[in-house]
Protein backbone atom coordinates (compact mmCIF):
# COMPACT_ATOMS: atom_id res chain seq x y z
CA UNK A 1 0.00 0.00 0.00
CA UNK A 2 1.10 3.26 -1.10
CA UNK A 3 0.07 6.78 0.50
CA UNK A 4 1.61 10.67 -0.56
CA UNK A 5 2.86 12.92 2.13
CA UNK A 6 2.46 16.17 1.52
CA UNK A 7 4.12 18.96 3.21
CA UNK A 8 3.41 23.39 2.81
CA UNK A 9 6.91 24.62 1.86
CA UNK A 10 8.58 27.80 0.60
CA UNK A 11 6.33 29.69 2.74
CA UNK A 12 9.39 31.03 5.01
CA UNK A 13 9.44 28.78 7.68
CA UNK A 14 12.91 27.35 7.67
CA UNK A 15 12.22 23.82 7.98
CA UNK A 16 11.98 22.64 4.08
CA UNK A 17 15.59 21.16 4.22
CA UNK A 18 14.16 18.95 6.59
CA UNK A 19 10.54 18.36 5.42
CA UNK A 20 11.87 17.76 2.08
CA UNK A 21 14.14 14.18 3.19
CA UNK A 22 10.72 13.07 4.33
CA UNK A 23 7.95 14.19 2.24
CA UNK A 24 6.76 12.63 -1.12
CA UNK A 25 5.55 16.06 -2.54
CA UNK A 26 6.14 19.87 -2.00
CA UNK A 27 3.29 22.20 -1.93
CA UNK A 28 5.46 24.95 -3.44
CA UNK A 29 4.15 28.73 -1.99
CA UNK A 30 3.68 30.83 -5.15
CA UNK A 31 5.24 33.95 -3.35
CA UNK A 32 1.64 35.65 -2.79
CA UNK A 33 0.43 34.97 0.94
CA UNK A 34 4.27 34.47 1.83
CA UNK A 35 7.68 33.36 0.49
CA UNK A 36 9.27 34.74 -2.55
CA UNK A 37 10.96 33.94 -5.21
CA UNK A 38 14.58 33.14 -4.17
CA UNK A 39 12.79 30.52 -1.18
CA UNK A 40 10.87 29.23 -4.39
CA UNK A 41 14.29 28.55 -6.12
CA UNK A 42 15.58 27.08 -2.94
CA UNK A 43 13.24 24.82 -2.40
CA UNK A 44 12.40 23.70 -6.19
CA UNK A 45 16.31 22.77 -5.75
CA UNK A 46 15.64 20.62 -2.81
CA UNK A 47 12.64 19.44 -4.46
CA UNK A 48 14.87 18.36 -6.94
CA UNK A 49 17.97 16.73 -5.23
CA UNK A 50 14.95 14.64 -2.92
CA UNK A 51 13.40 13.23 -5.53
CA UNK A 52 10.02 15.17 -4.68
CA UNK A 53 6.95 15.80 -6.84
CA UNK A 54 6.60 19.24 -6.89
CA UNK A 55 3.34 21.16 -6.91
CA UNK A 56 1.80 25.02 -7.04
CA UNK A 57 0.17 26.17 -3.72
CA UNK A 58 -1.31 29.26 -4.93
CA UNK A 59 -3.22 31.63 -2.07
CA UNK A 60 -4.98 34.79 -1.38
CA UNK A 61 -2.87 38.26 -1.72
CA UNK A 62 -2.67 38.54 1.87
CA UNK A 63 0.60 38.26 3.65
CA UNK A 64 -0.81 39.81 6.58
CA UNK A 65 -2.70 36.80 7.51
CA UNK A 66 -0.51 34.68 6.11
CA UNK A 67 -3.53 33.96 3.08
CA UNK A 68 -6.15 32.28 6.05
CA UNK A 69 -8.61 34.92 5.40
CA UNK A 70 -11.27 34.50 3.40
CA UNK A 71 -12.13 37.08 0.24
CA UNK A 72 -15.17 37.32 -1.93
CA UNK A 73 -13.18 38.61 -5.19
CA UNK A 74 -14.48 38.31 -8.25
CA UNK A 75 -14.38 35.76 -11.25
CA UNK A 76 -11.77 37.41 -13.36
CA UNK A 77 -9.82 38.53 -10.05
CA UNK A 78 -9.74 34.67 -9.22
CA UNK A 79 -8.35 33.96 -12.63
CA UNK A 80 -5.83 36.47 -12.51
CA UNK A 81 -4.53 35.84 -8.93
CA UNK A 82 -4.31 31.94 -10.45
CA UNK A 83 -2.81 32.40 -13.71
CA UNK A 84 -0.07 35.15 -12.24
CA UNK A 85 0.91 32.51 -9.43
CA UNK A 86 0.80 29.61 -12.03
CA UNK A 87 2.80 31.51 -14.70
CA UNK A 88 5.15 32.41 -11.58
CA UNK A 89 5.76 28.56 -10.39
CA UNK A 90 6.12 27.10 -13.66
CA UNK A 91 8.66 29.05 -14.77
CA UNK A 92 10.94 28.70 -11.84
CA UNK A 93 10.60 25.03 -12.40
CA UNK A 94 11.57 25.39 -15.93
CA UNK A 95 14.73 27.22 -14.82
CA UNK A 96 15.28 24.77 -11.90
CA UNK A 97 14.74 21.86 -14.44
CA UNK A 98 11.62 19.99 -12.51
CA UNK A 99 8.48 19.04 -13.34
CA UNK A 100 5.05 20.96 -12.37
CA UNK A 101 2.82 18.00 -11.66
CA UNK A 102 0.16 19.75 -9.34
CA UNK A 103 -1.71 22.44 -8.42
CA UNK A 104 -3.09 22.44 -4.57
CA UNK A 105 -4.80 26.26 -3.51
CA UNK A 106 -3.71 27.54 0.03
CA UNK A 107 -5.28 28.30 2.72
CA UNK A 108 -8.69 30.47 2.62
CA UNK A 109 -8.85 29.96 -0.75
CA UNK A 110 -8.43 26.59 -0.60
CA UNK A 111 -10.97 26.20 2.01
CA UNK A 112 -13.49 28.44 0.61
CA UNK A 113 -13.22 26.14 -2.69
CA UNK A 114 -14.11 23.10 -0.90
CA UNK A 115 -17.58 24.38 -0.16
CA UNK A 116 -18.39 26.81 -2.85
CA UNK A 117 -18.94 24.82 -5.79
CA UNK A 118 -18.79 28.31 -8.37
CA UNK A 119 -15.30 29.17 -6.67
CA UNK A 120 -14.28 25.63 -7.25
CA UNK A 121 -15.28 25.42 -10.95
CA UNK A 122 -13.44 28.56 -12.01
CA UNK A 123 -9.92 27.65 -9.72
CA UNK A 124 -10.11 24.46 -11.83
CA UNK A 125 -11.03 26.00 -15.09
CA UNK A 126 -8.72 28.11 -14.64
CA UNK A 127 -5.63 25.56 -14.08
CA UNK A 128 -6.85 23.58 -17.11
CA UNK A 129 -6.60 26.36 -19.52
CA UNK A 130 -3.02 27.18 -17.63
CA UNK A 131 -2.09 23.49 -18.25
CA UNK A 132 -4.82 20.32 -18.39
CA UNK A 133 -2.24 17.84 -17.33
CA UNK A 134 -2.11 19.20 -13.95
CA UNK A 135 -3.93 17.58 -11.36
CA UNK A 136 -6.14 19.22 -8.68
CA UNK A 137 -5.61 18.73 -5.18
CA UNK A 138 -8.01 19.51 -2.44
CA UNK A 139 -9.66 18.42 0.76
CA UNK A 140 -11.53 14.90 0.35
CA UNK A 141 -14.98 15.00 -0.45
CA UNK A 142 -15.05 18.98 -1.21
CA UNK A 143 -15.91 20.51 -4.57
CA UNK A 144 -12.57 21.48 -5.81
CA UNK A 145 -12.32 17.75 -6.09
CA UNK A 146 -15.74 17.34 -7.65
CA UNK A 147 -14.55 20.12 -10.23
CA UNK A 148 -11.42 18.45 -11.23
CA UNK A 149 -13.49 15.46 -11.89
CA UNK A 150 -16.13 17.10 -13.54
CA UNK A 151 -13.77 19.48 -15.81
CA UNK A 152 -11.89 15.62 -16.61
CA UNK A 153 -8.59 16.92 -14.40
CA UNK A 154 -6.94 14.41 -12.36
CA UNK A 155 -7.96 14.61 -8.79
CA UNK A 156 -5.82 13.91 -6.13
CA UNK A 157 -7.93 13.96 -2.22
CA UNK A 158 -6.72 15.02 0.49
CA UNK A 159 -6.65 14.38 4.07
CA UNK A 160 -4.93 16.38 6.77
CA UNK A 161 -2.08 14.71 9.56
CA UNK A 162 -2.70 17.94 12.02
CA UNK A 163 -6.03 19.21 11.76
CA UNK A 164 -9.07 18.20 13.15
CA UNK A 165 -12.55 17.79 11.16
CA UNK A 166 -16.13 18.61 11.80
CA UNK A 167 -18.76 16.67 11.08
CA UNK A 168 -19.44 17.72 7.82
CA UNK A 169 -15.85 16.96 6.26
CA UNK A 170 -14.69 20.20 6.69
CA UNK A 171 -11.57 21.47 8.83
CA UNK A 172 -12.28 23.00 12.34
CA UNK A 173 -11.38 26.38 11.96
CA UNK A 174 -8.20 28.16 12.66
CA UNK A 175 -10.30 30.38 15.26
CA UNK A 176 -11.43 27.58 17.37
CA UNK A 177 -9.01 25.89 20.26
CA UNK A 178 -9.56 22.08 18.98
CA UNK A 179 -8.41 23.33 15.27
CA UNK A 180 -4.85 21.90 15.45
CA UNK A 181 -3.43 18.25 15.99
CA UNK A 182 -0.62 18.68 18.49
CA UNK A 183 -0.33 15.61 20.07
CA UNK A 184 2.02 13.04 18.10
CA UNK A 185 0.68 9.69 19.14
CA UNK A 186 -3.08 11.59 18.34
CA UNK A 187 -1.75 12.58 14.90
CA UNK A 188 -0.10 9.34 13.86
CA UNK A 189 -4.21 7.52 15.09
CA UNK A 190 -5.69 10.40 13.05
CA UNK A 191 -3.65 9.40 10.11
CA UNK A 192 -4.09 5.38 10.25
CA UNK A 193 -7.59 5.57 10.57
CA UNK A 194 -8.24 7.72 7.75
CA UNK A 195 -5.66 5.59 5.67
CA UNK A 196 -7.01 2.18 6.80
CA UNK A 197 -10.59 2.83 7.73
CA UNK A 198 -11.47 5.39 5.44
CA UNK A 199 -12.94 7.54 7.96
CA UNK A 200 -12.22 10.58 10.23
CA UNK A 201 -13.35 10.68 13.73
CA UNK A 202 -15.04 14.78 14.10
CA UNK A 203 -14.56 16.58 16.95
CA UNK A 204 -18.84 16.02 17.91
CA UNK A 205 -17.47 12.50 17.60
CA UNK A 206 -18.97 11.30 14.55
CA UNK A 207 -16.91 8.86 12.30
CA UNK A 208 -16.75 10.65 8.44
CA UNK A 209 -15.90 8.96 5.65
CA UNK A 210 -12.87 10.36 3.55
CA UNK A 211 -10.34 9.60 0.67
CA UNK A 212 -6.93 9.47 1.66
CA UNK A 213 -4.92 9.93 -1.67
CA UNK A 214 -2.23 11.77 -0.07
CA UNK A 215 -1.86 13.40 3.20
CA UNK A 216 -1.07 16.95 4.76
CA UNK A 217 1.72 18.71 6.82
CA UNK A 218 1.31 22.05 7.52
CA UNK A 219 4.93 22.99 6.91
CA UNK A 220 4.72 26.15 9.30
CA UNK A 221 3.64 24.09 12.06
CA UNK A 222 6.05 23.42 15.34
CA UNK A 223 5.62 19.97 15.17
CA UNK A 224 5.63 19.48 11.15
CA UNK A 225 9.71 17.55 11.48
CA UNK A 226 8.62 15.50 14.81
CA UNK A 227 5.19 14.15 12.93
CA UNK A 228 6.50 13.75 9.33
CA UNK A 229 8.79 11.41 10.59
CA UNK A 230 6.58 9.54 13.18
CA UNK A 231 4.29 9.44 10.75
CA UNK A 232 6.59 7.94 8.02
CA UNK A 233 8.03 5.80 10.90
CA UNK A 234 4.61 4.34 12.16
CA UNK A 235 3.21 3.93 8.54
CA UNK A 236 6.58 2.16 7.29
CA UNK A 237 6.13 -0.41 9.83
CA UNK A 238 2.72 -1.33 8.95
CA UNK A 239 3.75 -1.85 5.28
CA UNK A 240 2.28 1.39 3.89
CA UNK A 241 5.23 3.30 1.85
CA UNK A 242 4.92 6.77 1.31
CA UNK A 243 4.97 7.88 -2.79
CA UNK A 244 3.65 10.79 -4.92
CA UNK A 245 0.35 9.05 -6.83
């Protein structure tokens, strides 16, 4: 059994050297809601020297909040704010000499995409006129997902190592206490069950099904090193190796 680790890099943080030994793809920041270019460079370069699939993460134009606040902007804003970040990515990985295999929105955007199904249709239209051999990643069972399939991208779901869920399928927000995973024994149960069981345990308590195609670090959090090698480490030893899809 095979599963994709997925770690939020290039965002500034100072761990990707790290991250980037463990992880089997690299949400590269797009220099919007942080980063810039040279930690795009540095980190396509480590990308490349790891073996990593490498991937846009494309967010809001808010460095202030770090691109985790949500904006109503409208249709042609979304396209521009996608194709400038796309445009961006791509042709740092042409100079780096890597592959763009991905494209996985950050943050409020990305959130806001999962349950706004007009937001979702235009991100992915959007990437498929950029390029329609990327593949769309987003949260499992959200609409960016249902767009990719729709639009006939390939989808890749997504479940998340350090965040908890509501009942719905969505991620407890950033505002609430219970939002982050910071326990590593609770992370590493998080992640088996939604890899073995297909299911998510909310924070009411319900169990919620999912699709784990390839799992989440948050690359800015303080634990990110700690659990993306426990996590490797506890999934290893139950025969489940960790590769880009």
């Amino acid at each position: 059994m095979n599963i994709d680790l997925n770690a939020d890099v290039a965002e500034g943080c100072g761990q990707d050297d790290k991250l980037l030994t463990i992880v089997s793809s690299a949400n590269v920041c797009c220099g919007l809601h942080a980063g810039s270019y040279a930690e795009m460079i540095a980190t396509l370069q480590l990308a490349k020297k790891n073996n990593v699939r490498v991937g846009a993460h494309p967010g809001l134009d808010d460095r202030e909040n770090f691109g985790r606040t949500n904006q109503s902007l409208g249709e042609e804003e979304y396209r521009a704010l996608m194709a400038y970040q796309l445009g961006a990515t791509k042709a740092l990985c042409n100079l780096v000499g890597v592959s763009l295999d991905y494209v996985k929105p950050h943050g409020a955007l990305y959130n806001q995409a999962a349950v706004d199904e007009s937001l979702a249709d235009i991100l992915v239209s959007e990437i498929k006129r950029f390029d329609p051999n990327l593949k769309v990643m987003g949260l499992s069972g959200g609409h960016l997902v249902a767009a990719a399939k729709r639009q006939g991208l390939v989808s890749i779901s997504e479940v998340f190592a350090d965040r908890s869920y509501e009942k719905d399928g969505s991620l407890v927000s950033r505002s609430k206490d219970n939002a982050l995973i910071t326990d590593t024994q609770a992370a590493i149960d998080h992640v088996l069950q939604m890899i073995t069981q297909g299911t998510v345990t909310s924070v009411c308590g319900e169990v919620v099904p999912v699709e784990a195609e390839s799992i989440c670090l948050h690359g800015d959090g303080e634990h990110a090193i700690l659990f993306a090698q426990e996590i490797k480490k506890q999934l290893e030893r139950k025969g489940i190796t960790i590769s880009a899809q």
